[in-house]
N, C-alpha and C. Protein backbone atom coordinates (compact mmCIF):
# COMPACT_ATOMS: atom_id res chain seq x y z
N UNK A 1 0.85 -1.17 0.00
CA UNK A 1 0.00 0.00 0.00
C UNK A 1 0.90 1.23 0.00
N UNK A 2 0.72 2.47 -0.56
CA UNK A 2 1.67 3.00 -0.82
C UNK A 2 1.29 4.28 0.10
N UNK A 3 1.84 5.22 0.17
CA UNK A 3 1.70 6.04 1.30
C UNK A 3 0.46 7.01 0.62
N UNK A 4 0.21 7.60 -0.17
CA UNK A 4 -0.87 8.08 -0.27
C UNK A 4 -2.26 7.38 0.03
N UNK A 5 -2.32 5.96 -0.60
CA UNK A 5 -3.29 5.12 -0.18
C UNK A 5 -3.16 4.89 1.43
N UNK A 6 -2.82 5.02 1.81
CA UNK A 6 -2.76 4.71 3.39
C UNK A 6 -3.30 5.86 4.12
N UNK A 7 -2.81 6.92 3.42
CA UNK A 7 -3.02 8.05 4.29
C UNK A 7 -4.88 8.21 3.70
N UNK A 8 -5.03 8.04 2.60
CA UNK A 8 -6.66 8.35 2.33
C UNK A 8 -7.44 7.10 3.03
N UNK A 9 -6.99 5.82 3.32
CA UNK A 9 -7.91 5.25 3.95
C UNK A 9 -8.12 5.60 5.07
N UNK A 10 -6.69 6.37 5.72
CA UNK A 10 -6.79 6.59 7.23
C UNK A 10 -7.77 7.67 7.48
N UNK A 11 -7.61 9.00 5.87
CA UNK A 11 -8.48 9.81 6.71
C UNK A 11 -10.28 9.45 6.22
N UNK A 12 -10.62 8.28 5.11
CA UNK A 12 -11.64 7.65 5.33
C UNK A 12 -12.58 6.78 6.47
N UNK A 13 -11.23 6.10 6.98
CA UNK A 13 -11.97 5.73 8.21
C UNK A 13 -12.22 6.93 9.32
N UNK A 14 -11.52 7.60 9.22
CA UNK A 14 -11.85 8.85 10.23
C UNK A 14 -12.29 9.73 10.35
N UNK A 15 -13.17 9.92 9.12
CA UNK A 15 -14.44 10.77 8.68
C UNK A 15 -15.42 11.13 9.96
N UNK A 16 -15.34 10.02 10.63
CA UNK A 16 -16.58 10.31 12.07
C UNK A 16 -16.22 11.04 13.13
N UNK A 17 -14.73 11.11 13.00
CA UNK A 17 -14.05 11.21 13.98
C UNK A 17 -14.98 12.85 14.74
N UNK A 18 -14.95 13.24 15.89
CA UNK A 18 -14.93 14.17 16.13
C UNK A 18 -13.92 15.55 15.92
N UNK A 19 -14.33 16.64 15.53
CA UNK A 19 -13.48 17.97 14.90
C UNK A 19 -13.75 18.67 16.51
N UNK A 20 -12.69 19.47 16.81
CA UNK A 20 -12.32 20.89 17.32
C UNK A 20 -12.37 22.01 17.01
N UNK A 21 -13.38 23.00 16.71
CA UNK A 21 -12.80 24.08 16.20
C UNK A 21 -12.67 25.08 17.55
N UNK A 22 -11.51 25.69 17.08
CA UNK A 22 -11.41 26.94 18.23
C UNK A 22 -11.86 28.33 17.60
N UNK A 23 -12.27 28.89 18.39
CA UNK A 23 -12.57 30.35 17.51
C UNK A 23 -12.06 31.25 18.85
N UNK A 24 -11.46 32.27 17.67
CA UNK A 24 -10.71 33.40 19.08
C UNK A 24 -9.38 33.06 18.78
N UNK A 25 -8.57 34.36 19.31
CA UNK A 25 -7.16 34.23 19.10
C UNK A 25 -6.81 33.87 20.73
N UNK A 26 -5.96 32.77 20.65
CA UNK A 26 -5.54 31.80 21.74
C UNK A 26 -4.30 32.86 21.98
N UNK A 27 -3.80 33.41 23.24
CA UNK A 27 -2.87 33.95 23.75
C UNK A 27 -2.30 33.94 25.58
N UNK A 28 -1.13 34.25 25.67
CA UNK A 28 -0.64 33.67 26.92
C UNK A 28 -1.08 34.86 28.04
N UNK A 29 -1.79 34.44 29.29
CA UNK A 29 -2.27 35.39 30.18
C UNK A 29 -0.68 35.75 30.72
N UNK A 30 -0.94 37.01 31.77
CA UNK A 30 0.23 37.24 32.46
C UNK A 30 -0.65 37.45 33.64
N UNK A 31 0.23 36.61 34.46
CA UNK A 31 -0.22 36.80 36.27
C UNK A 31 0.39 37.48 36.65
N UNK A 32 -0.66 38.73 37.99
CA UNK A 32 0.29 39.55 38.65
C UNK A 32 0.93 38.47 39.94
N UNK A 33 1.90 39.08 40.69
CA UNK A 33 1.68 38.18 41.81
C UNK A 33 0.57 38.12 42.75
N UNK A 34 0.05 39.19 42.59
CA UNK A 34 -1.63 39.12 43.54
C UNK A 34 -1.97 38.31 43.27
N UNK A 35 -2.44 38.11 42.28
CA UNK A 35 -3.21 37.55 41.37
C UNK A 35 -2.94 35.89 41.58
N UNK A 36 -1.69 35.52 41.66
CA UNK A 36 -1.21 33.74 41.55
C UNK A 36 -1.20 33.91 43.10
N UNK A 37 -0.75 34.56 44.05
CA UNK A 37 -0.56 34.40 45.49
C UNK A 37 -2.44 33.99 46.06
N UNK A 38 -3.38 34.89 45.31
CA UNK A 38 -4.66 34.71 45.55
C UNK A 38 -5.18 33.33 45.38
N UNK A 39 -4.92 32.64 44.29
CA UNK A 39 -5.17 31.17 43.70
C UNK A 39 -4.40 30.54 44.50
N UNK A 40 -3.06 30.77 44.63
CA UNK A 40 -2.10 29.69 45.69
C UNK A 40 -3.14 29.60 47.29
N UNK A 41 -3.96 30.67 47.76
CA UNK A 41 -4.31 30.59 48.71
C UNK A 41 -5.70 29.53 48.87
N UNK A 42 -6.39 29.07 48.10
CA UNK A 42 -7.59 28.67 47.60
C UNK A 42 -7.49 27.23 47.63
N UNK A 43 -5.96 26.81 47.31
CA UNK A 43 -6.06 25.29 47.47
C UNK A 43 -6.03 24.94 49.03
N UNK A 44 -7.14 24.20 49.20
CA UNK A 44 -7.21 23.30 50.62
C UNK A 44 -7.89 24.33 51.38
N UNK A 45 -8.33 25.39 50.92
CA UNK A 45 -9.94 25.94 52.25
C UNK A 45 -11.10 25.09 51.32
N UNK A 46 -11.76 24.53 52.42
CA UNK A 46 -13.16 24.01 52.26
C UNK A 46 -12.79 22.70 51.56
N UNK A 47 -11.61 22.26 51.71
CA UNK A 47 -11.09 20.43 51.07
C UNK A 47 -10.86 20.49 49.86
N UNK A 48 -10.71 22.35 48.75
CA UNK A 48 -10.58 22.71 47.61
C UNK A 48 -9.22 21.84 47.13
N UNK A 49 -8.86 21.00 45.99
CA UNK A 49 -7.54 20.36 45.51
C UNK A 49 -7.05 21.30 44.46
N UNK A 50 -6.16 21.21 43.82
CA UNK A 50 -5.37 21.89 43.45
C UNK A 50 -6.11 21.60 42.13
N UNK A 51 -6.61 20.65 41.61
CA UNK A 51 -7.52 20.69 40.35
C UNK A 51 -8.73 21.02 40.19
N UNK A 52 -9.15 21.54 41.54
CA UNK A 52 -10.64 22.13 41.49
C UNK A 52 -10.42 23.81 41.09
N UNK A 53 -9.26 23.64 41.98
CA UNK A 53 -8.53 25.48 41.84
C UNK A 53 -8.05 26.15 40.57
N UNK A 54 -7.40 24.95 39.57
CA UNK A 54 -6.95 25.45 38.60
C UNK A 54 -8.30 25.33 37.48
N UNK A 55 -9.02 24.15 37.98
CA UNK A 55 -10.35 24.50 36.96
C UNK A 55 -11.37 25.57 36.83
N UNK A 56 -11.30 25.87 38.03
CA UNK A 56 -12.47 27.14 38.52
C UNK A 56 -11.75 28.04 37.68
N UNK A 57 -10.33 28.34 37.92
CA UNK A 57 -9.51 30.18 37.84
C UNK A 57 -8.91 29.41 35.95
N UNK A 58 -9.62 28.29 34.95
CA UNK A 58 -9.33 27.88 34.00
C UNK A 58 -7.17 27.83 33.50
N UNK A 59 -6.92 27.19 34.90
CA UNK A 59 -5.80 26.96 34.33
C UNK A 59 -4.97 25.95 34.33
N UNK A 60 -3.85 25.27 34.48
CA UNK A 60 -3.86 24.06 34.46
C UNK A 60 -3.03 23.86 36.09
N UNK A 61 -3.15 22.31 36.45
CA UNK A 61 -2.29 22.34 38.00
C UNK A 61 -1.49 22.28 37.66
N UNK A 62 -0.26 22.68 36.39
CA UNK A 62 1.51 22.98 36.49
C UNK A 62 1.50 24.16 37.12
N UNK A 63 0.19 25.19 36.27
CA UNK A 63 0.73 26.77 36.90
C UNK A 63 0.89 26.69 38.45
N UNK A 64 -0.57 25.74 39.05
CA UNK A 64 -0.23 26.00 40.89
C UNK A 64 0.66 25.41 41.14
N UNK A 65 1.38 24.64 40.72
CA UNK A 65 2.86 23.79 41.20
C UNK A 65 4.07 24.50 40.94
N UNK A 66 4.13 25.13 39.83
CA UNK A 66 5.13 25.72 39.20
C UNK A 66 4.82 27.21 40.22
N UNK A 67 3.93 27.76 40.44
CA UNK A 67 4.28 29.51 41.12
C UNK A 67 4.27 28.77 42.68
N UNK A 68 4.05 27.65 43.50
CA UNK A 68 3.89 27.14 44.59
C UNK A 68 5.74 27.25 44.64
N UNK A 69 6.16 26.70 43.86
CA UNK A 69 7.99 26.25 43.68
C UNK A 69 8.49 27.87 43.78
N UNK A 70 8.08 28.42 42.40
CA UNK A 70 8.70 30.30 42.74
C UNK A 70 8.57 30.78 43.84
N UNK A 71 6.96 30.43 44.70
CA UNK A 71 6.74 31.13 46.27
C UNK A 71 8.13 30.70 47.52
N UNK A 72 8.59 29.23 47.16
CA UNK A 72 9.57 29.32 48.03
C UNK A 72 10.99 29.35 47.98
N UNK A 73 11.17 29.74 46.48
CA UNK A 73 12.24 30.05 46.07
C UNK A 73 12.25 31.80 46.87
């Protein structure tokens, strides 16, 4: 089978597949430190985890791990 044929069956069978579209220009926020010190404070009042925190404030749990590491640097 030669590589074009492969690649059209692949994207034949995958016709069903589910699509993504994004709309909006995707760009990088900037945190003040208020701002990340406020979220750092949020994990663990009321049994809150660090993935409830980053889902609510839409961000991921590296950012609270990663500014948790800067706080004690």
């Amino acid at each position: 089978m030669s590589l074009l044929s492969s690649l059209l069956t692949s994207y034949e069978m995958g016709r069903d597949m589910r699509h993504e579209v994004i709309v909006g220009v995707e760009r990088r926020r900037r945190w003040r430190e208020e701002e990340k010190l406020s979220i750092l404070e949020k994990v663990g009042l009321n049994g809150a985890t660090v993935s409830d925190v980053a889902r609510c404030h839409d961000i991921t749990r590296q950012h609270i791990y990663q500014w948790r590491q800067e706080l004690r640097r």
